[in-house]
C-alpha atoms as a PDB file:
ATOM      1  CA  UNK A   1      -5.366 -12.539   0.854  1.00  0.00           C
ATOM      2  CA  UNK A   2      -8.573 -11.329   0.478  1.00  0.00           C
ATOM      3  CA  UNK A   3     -10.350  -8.757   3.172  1.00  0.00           C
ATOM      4  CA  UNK A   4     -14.234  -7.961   3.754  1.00  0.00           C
ATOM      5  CA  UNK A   5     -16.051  -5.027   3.088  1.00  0.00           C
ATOM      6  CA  UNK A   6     -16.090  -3.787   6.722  1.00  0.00           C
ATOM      7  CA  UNK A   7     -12.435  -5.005   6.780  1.00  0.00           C
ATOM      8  CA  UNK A   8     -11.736  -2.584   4.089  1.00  0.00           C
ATOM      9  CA  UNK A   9     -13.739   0.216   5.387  1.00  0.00           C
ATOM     10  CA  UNK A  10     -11.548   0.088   8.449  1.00  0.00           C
ATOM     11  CA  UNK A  11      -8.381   0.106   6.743  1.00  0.00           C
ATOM     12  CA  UNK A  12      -9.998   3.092   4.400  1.00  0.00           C
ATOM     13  CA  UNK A  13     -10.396   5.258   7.617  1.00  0.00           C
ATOM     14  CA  UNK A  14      -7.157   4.441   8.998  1.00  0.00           C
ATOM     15  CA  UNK A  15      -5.590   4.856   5.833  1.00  0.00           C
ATOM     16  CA  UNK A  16      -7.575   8.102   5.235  1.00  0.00           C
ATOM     17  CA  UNK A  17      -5.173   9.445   8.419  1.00  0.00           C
ATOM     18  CA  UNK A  18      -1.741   8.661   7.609  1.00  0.00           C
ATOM     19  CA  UNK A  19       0.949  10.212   5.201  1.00  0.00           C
ATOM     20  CA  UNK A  20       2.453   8.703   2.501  1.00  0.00           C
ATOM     21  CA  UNK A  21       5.373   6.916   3.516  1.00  0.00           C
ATOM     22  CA  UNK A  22       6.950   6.262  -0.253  1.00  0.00           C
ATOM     23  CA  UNK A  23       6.829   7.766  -3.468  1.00  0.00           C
ATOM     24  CA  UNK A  24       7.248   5.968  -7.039  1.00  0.00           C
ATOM     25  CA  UNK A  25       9.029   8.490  -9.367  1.00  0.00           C
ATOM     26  CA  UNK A  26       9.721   8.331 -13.136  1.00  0.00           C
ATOM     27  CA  UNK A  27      11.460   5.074 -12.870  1.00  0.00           C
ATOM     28  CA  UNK A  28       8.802   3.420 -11.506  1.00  0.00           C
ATOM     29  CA  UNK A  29       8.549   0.360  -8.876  1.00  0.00           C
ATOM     30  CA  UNK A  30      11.640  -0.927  -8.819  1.00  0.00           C
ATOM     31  CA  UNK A  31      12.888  -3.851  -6.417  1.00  0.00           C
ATOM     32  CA  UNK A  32      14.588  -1.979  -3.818  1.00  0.00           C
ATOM     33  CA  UNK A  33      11.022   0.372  -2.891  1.00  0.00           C
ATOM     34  CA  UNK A  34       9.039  -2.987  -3.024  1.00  0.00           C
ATOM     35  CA  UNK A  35      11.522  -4.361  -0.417  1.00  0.00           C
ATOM     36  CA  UNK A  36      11.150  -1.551   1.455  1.00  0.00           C
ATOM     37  CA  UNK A  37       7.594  -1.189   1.225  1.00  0.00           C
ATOM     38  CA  UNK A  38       7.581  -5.148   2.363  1.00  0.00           C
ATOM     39  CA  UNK A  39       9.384  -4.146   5.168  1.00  0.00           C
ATOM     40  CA  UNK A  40       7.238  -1.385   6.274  1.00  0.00           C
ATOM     41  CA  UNK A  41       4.113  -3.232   5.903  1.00  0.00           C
ATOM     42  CA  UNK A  42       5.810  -5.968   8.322  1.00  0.00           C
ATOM     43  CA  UNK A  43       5.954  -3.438  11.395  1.00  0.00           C
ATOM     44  CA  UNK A  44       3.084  -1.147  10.569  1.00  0.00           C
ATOM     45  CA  UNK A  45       0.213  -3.320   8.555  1.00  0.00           C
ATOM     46  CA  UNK A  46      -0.785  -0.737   6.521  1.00  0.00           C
ATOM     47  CA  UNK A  47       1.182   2.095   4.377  1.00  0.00           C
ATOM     48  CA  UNK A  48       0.022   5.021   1.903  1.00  0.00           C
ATOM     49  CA  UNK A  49       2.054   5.691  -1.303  1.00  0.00           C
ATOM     50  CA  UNK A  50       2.272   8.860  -3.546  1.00  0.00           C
ATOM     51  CA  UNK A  51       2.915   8.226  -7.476  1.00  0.00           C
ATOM     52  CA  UNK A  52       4.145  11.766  -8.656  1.00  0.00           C
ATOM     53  CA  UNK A  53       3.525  13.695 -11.680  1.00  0.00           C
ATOM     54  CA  UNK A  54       5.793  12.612 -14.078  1.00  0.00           C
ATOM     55  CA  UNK A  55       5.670   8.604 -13.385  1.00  0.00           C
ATOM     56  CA  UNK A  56       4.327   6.532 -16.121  1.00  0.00           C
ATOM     57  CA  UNK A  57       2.228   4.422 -14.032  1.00  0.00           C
ATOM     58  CA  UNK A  58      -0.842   5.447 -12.477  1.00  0.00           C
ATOM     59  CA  UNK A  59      -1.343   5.106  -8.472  1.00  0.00           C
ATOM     60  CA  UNK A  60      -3.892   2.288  -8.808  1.00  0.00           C
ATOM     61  CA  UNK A  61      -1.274   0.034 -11.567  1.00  0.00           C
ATOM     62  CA  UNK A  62       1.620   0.918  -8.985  1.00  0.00           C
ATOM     63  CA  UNK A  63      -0.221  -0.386  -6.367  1.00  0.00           C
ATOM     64  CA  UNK A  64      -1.635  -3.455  -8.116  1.00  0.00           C
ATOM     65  CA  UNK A  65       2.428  -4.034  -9.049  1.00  0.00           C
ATOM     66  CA  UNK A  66       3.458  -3.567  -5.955  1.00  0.00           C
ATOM     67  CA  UNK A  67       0.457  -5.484  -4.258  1.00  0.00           C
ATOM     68  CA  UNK A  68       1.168  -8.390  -6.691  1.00  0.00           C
ATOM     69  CA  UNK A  69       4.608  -8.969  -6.001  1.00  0.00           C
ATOM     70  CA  UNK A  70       3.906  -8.975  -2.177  1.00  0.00           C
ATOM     71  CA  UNK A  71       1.052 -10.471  -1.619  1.00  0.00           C
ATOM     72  CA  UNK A  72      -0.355  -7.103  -0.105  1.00  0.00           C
ATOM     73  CA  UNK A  73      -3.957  -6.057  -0.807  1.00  0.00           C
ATOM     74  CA  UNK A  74      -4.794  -2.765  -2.644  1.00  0.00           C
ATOM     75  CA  UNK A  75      -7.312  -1.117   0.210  1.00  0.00           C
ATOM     76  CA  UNK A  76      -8.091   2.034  -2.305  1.00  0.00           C
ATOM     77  CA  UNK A  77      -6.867   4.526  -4.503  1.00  0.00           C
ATOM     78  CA  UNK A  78      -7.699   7.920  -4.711  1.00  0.00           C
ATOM     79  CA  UNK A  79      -5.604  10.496  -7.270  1.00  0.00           C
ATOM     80  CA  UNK A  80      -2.206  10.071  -6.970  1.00  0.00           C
ATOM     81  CA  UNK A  81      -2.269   8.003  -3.777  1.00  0.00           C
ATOM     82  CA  UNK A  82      -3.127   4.677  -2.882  1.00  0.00           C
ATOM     83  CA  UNK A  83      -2.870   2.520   0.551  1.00  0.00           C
ATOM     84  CA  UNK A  84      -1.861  -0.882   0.379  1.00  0.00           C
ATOM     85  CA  UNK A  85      -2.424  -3.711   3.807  1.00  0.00           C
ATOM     86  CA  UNK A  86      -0.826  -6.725   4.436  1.00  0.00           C
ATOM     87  CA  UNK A  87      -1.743  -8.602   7.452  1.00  0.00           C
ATOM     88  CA  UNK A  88       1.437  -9.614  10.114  1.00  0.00           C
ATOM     89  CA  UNK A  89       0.796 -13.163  11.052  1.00  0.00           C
ATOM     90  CA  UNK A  90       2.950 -13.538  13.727  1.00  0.00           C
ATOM     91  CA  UNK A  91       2.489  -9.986  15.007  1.00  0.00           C
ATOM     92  CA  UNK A  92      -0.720  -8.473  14.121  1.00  0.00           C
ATOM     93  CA  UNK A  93      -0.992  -4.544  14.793  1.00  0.00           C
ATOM     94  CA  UNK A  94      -3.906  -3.904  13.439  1.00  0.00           C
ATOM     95  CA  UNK A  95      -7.010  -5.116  14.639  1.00  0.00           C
ATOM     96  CA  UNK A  96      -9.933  -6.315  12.094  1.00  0.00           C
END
């Protein structure tokens, strides 16, 4: 799925808003928080993740990972956070 460059501006902005609503730890991604994360991103379009301290992966190869095995786009990454989109079909909530 790819997204334009005012696409992604918009989903910047609205990401730029929101907390994050998982964290990868130590272990790293692991198939239960990409479930979850697939789940979230069904209702709500768009969700921010935190990568702490002591993970081994940095937040823009945790997204990629995650984005990868969902078919989600990577919006941005900034620090430790990143914000990943993945467009409902049947159910859009966010409008681009």
């Amino acid at each position: 799925m790819d997204i334009t460059t005012k696409q992604r501006a918009k989903l910047k902005s609205i990401g730029a808003g929101i907390q994050p609503a998982f964290q990868i730890g130590k272990v790293g991604v692991n198939d239960a928080q990409v479930a979850q994360i697939d789940d979230y991103l069904r209702v709500h379009e768009i969700v921010k993740i935190k990568v702490l301290d002591n993970s081994m992966l940095t937040a823009g190869e945790a997204a990629e990972d995650i984005a990868a095995r969902i078919d989600a786009v990577v919006v941005q990454t900034i620090g430790s956070k990143a914000v990943l989109f993945k467009r409902n079909v049947k159910k859009p909530v966010i409008k681009l």
